[in-house]
C-alpha atoms as a PDB file:
ATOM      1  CA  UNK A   1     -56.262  90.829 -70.209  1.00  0.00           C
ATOM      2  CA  UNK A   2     -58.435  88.387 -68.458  1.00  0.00           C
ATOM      3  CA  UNK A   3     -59.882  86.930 -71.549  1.00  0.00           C
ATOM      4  CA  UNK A   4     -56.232  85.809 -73.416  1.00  0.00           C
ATOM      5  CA  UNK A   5     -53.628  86.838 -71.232  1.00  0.00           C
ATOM      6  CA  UNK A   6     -52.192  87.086 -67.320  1.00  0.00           C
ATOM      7  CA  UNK A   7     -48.946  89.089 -67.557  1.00  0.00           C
ATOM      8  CA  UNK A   8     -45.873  87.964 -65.111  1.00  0.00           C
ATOM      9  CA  UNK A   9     -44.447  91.444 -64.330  1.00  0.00           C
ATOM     10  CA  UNK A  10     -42.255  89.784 -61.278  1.00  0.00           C
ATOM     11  CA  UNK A  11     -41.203  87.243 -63.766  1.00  0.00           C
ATOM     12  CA  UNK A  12     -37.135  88.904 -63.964  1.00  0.00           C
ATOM     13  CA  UNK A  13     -37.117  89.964 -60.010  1.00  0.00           C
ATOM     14  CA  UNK A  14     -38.461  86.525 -59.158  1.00  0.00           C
ATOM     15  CA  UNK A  15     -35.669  84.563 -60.912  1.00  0.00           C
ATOM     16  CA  UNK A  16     -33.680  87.192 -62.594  1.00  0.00           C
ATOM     17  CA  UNK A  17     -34.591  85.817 -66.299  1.00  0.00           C
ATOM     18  CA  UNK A  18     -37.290  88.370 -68.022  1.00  0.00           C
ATOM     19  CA  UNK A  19     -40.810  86.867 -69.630  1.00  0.00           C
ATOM     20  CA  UNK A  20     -40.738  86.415 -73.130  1.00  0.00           C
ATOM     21  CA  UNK A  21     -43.661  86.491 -75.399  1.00  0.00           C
ATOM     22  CA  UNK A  22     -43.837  83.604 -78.170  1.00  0.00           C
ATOM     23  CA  UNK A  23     -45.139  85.058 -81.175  1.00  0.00           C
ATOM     24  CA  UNK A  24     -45.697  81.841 -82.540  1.00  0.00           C
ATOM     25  CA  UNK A  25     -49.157  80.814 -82.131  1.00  0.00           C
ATOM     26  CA  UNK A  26     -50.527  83.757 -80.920  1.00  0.00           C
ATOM     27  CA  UNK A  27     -53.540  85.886 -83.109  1.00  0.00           C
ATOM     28  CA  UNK A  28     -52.132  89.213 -84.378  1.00  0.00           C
ATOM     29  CA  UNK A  29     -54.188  91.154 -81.881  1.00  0.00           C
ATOM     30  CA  UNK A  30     -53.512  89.341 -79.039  1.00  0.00           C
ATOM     31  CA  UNK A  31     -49.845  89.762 -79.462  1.00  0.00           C
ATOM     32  CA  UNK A  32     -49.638  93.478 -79.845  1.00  0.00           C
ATOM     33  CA  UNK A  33     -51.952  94.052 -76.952  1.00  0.00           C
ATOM     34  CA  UNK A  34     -49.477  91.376 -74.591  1.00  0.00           C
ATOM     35  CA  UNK A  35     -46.246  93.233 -76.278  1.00  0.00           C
ATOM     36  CA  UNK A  36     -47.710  96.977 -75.298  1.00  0.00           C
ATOM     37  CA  UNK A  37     -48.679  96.373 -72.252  1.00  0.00           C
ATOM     38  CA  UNK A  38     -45.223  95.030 -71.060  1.00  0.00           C
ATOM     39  CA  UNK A  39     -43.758  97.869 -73.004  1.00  0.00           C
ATOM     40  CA  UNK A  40     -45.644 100.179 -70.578  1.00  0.00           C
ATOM     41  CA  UNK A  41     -44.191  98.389 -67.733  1.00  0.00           C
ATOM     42  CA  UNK A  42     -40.413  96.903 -68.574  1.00  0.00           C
ATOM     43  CA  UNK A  43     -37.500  99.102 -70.342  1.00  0.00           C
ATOM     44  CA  UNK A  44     -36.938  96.054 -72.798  1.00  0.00           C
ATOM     45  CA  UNK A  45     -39.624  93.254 -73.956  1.00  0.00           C
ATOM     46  CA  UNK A  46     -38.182  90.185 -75.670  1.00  0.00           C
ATOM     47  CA  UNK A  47     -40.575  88.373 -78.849  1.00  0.00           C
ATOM     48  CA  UNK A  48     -39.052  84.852 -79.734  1.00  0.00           C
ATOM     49  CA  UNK A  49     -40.094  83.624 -83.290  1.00  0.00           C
ATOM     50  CA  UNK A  50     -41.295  86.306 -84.698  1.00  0.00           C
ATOM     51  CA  UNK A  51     -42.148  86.170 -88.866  1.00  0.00           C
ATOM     52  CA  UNK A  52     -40.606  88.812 -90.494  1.00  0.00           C
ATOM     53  CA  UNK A  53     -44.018  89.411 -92.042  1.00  0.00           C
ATOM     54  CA  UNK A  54     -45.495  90.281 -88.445  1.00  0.00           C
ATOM     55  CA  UNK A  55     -42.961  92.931 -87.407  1.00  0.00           C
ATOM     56  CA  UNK A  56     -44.956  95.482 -88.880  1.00  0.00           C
ATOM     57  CA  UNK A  57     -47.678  94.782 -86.485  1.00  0.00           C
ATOM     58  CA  UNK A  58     -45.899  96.788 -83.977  1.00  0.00           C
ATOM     59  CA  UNK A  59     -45.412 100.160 -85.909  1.00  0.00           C
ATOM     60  CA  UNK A  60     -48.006 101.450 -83.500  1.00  0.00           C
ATOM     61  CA  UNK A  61     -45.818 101.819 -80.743  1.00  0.00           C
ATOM     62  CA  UNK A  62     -44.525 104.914 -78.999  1.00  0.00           C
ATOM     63  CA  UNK A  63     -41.619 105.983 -77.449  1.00  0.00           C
ATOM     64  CA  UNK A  64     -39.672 102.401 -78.106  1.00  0.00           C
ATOM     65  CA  UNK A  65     -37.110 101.288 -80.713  1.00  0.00           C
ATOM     66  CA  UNK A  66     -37.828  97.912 -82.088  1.00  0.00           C
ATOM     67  CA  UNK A  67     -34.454  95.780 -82.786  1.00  0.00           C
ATOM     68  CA  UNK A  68     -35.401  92.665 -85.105  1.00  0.00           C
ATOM     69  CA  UNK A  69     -32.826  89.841 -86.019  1.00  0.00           C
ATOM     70  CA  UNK A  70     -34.752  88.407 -89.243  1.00  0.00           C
ATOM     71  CA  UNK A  71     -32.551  85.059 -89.030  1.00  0.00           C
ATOM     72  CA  UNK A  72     -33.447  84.427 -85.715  1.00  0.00           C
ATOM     73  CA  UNK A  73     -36.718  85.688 -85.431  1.00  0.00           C
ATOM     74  CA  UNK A  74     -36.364  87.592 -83.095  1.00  0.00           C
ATOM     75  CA  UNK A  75     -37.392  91.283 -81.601  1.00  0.00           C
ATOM     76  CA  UNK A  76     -36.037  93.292 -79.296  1.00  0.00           C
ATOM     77  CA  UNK A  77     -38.680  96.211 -77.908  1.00  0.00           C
ATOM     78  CA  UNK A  78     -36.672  98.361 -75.706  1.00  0.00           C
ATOM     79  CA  UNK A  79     -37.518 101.846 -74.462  1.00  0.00           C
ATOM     80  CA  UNK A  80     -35.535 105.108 -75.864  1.00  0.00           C
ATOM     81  CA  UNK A  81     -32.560 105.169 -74.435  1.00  0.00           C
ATOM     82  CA  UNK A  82     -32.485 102.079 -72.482  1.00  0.00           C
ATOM     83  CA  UNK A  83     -29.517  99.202 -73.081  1.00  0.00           C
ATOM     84  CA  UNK A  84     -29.295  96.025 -71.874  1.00  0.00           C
ATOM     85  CA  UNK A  85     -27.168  95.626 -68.265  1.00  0.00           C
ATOM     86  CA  UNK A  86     -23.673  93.917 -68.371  1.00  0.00           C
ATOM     87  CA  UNK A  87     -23.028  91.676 -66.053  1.00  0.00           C
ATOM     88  CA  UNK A  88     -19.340  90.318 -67.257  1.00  0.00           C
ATOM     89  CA  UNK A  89     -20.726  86.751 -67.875  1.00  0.00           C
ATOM     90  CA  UNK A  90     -19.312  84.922 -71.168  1.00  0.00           C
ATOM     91  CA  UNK A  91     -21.185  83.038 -73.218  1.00  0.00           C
ATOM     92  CA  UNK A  92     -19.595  80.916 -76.386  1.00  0.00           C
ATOM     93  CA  UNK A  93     -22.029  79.996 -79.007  1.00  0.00           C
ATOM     94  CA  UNK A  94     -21.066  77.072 -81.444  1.00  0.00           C
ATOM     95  CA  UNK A  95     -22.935  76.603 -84.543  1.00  0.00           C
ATOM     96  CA  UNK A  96     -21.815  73.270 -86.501  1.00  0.00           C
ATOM     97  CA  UNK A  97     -23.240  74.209 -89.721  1.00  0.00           C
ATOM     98  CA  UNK A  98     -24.226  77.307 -91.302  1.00  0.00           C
ATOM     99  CA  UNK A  99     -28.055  75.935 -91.045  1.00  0.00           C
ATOM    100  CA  UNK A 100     -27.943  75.935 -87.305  1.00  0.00           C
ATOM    101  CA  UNK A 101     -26.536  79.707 -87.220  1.00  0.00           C
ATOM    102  CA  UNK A 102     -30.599  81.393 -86.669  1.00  0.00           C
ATOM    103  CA  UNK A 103     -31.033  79.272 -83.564  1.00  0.00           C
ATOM    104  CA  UNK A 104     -27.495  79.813 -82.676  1.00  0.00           C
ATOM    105  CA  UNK A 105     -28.115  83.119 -83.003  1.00  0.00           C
ATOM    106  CA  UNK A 106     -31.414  83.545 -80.705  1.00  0.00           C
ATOM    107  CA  UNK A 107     -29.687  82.468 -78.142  1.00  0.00           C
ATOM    108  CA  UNK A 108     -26.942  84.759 -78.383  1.00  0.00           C
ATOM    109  CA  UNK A 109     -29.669  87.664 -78.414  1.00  0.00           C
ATOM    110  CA  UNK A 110     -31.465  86.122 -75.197  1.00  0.00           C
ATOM    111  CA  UNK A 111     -27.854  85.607 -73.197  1.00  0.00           C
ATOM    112  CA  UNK A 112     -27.045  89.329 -74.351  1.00  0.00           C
ATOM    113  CA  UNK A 113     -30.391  90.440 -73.194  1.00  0.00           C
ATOM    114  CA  UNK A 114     -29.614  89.043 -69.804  1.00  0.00           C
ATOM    115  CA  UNK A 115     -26.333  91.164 -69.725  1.00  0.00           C
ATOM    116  CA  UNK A 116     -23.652  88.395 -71.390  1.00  0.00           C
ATOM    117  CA  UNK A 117     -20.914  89.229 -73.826  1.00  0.00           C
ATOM    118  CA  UNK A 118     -22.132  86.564 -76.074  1.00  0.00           C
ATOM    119  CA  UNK A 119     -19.924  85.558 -79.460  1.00  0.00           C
ATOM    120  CA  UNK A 120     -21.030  83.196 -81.746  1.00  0.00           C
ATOM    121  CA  UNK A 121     -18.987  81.217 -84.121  1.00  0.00           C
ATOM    122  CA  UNK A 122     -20.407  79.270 -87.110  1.00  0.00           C
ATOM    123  CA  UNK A 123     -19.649  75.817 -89.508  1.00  0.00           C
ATOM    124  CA  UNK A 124     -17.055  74.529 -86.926  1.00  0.00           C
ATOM    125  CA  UNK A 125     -19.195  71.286 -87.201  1.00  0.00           C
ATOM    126  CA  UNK A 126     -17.392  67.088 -87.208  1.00  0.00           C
ATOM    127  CA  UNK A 127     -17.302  66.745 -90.931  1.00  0.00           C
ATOM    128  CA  UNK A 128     -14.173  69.128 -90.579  1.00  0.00           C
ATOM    129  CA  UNK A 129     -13.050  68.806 -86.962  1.00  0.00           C
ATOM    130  CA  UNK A 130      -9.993  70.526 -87.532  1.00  0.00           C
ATOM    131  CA  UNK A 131     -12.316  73.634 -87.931  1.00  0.00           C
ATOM    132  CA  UNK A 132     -13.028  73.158 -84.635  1.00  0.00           C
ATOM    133  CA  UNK A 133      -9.766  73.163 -83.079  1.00  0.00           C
ATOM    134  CA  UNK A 134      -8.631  76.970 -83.134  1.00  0.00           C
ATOM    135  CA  UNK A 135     -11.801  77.864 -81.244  1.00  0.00           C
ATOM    136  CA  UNK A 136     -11.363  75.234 -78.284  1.00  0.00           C
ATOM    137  CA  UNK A 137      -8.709  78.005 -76.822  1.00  0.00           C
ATOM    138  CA  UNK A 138     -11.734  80.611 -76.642  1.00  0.00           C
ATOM    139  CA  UNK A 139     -13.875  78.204 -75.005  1.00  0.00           C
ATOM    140  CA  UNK A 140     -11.630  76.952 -72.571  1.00  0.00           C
ATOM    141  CA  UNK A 141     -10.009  80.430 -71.837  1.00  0.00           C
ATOM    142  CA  UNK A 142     -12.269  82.894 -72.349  1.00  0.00           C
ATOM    143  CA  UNK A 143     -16.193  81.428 -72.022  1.00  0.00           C
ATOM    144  CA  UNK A 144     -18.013  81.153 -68.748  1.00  0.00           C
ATOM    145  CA  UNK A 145     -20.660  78.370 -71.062  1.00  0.00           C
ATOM    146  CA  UNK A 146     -20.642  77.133 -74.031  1.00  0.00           C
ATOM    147  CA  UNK A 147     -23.634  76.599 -75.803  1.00  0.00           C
ATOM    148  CA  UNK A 148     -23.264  74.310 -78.823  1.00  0.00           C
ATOM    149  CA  UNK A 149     -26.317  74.223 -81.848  1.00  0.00           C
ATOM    150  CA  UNK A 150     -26.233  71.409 -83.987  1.00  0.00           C
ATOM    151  CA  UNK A 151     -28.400  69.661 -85.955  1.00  0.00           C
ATOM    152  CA  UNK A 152     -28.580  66.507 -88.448  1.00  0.00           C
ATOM    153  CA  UNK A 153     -26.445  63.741 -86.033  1.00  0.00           C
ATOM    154  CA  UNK A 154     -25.741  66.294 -83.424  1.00  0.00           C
ATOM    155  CA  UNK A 155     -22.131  64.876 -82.850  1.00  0.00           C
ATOM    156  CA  UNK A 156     -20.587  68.583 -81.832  1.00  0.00           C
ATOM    157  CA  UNK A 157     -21.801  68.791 -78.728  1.00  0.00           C
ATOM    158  CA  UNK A 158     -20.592  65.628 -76.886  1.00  0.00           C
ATOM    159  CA  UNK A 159     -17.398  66.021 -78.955  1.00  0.00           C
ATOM    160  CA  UNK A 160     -17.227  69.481 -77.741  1.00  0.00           C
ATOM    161  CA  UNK A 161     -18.037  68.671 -73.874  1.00  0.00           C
ATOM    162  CA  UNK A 162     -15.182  66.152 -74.095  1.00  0.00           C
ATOM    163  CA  UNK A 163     -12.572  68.753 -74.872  1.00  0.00           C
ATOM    164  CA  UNK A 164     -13.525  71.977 -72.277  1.00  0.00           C
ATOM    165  CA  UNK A 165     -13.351  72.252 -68.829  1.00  0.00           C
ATOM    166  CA  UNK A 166     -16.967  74.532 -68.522  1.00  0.00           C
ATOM    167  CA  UNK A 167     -20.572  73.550 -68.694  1.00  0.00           C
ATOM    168  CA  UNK A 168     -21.653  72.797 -72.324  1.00  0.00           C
ATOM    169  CA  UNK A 169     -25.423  72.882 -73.359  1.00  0.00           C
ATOM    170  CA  UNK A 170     -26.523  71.175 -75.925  1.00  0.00           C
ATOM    171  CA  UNK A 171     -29.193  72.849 -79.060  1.00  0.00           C
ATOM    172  CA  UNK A 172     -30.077  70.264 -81.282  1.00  0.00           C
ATOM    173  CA  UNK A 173     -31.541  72.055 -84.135  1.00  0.00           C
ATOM    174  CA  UNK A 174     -33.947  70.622 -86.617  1.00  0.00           C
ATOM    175  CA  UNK A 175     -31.950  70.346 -89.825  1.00  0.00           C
ATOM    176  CA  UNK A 176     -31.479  66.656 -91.537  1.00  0.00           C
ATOM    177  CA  UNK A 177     -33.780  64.666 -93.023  1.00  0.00           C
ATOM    178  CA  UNK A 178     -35.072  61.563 -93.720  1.00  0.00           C
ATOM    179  CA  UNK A 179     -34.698  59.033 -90.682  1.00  0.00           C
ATOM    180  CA  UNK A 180     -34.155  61.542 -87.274  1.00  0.00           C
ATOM    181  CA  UNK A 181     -34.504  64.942 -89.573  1.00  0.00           C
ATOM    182  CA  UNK A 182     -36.213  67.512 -87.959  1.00  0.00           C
ATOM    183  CA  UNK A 183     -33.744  67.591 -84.995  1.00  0.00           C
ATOM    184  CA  UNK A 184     -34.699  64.339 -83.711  1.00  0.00           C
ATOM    185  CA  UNK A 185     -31.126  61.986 -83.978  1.00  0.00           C
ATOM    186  CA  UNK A 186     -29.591  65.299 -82.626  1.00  0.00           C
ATOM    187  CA  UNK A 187     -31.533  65.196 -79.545  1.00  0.00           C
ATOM    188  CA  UNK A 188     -30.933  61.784 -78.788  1.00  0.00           C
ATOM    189  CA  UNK A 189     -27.158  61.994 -79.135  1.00  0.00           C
ATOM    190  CA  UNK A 190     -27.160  65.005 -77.150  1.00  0.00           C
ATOM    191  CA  UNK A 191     -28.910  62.762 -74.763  1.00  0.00           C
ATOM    192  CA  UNK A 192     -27.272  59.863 -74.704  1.00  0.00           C
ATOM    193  CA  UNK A 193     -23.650  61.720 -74.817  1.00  0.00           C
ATOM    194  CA  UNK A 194     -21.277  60.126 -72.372  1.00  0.00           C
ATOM    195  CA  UNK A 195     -19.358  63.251 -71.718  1.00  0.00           C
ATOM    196  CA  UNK A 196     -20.882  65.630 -69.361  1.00  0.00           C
ATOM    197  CA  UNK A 197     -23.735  67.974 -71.828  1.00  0.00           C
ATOM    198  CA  UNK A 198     -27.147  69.589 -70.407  1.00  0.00           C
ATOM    199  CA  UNK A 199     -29.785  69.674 -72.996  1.00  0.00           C
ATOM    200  CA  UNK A 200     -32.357  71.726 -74.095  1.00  0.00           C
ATOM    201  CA  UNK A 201     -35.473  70.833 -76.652  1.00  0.00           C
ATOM    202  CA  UNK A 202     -34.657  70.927 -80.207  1.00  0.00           C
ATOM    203  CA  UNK A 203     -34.753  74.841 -81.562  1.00  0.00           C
ATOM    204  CA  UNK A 204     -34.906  76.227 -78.263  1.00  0.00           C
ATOM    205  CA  UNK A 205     -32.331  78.584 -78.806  1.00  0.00           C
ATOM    206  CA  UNK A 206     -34.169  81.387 -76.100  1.00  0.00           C
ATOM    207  CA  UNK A 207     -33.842  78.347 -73.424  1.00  0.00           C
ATOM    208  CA  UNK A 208     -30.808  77.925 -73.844  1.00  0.00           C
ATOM    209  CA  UNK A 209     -29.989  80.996 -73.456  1.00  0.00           C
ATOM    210  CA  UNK A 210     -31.111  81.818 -70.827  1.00  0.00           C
ATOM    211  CA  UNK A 211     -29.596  78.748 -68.951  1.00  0.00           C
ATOM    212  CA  UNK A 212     -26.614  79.699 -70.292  1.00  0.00           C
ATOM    213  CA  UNK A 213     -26.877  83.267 -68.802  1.00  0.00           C
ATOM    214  CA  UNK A 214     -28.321  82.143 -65.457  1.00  0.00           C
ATOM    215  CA  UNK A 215     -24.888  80.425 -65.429  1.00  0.00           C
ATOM    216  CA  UNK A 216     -22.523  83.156 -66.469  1.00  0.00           C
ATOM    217  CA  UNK A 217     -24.149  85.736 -64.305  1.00  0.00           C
ATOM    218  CA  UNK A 218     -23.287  83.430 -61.410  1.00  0.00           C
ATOM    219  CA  UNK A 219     -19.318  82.673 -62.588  1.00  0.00           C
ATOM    220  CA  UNK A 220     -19.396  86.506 -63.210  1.00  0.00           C
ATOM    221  CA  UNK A 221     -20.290  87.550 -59.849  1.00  0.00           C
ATOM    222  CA  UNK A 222     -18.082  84.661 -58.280  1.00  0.00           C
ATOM    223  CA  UNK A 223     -15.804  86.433 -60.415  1.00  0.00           C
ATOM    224  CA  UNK A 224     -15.956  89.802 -58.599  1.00  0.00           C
ATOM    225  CA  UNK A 225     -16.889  88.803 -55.209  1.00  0.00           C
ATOM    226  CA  UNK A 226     -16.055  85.377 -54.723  1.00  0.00           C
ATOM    227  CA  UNK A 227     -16.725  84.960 -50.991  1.00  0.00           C
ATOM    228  CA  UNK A 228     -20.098  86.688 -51.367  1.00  0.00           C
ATOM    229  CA  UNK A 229     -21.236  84.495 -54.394  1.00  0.00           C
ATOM    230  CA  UNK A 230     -19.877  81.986 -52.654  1.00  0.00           C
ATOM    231  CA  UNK A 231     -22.032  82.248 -50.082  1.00  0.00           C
ATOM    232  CA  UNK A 232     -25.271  83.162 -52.195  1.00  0.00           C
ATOM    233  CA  UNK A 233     -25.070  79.668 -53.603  1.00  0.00           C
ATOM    234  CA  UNK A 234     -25.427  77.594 -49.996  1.00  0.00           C
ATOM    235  CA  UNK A 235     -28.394  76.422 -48.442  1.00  0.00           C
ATOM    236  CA  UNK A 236     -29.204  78.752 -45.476  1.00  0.00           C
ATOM    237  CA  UNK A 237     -27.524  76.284 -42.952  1.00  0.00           C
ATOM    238  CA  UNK A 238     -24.692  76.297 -44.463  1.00  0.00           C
ATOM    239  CA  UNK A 239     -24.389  79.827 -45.079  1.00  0.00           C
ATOM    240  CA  UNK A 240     -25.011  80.310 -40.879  1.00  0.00           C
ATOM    241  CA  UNK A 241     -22.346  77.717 -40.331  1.00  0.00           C
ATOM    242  CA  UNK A 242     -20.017  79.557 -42.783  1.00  0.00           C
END
């Protein structure tokens, strides 16, 4: 595909994260022809925002089931009888208002894709802290990272890495309006938080994701083989002098 396209096969066994293929942007033909031809290659091929309007573009293909989340915008091409690997990494996904649930959502499907038991749980946003409260036990028990979407002021997520002992990204997400609408005043409070909060770009639920996977996958494995992992994460002259 020399003309529109160089496909990154080693993409997943390079850095253990697969490629995935932006719809957005992209001429109808150009897409299906990128989409089929990692079909032919990988069991599973991940499309981030996807309009619903477009998924019949890909009726043409064989031998694959196509799994489509129409609030996130997102599809799932995975081969017959093919599943996505578990890994035992936890991810906790926070939406603070009902209007940040689709990009709360895509990144549950992209840290599921990557082999995470991902849960997410929705309106738990400041104008009702006490909503909040119940779920803190799950984070602080259960996740590996949380991952917390919120848009307008984007107060949840340095409130939220204030009260939990795990990493916390931040997913400003471009609700509001008027003055910082469009995800903008949630960015820069996610930036400017005090309390310890990564951040991603506003709506970029798959990125933050797949951060948020990357990290479970390595808690998960600590998990399991702690010495080994332990190991894995040193620089190589430490890992001789260990």
């Amino acid at each position: 595909m020399s003309d529109f396209a160089k496909l990154d096969l080693a993409r997943e066994a390079r850095t253990g994260m697969p490629e995935v293929v932006l719809a957005e942007g992209k001429r109808d033909d150009h897409l299906v022809a990128i989409v089929r031809a990692f079909a032919e290659q990988k069991e599973r091929v991940l499309v981030s925002r996807l309009a619903p309007e477009r998924l019949a573009l890909f009726d043409g293909l064989e031998g694959v089931d196509l799994v489509y989340s129409d609030a996130a915008r997102f599809l799932v091409v995975a081969r017959k009888g093919s599943s996505p690997p578990r890994t035992g990494g936890r991810v906790l996904v926070l939406a603070a208002g009902t209007a940040d649930v689709p990009v709360a959502q895509e990144a549950r499907i992209v840290a599921e894709e990557l082999g995470c038991e991902a849960r997410v749980v929705a309106d738990v946003g400041v104008a009702g802290l006490h909503r909040l409260f119940p779920e803190l036990d799950a984070a602080n028990e259960w996740a590996d990272v949380v991952i917390v979407a919120a848009g307008r002021e984007g107060a949840l997520g340095p409130v939220v890495a204030g009260l939990v002992d795990r990493p916390v990204i931040g997913l400003p997400v471009s609700t509001g309006y008027g003055m910082g609408g469009r995800g903008e005043a949630a960015l820069l409070t996610m930036l400017q938080a005090c309390s310890p909060l990564l951040c991603v770009n506003v709506d970029a639920g798959t990125v933050a994701g797949l951060c948020a996977a990357q990290i479970a996958n390595r808690v998960a494995r600590a998990r399991e083989s702690p010495g080994e992992s332990m190991l894995q994460g040193q620089a190589p002259s430490e890992a001789r002098r260990a």
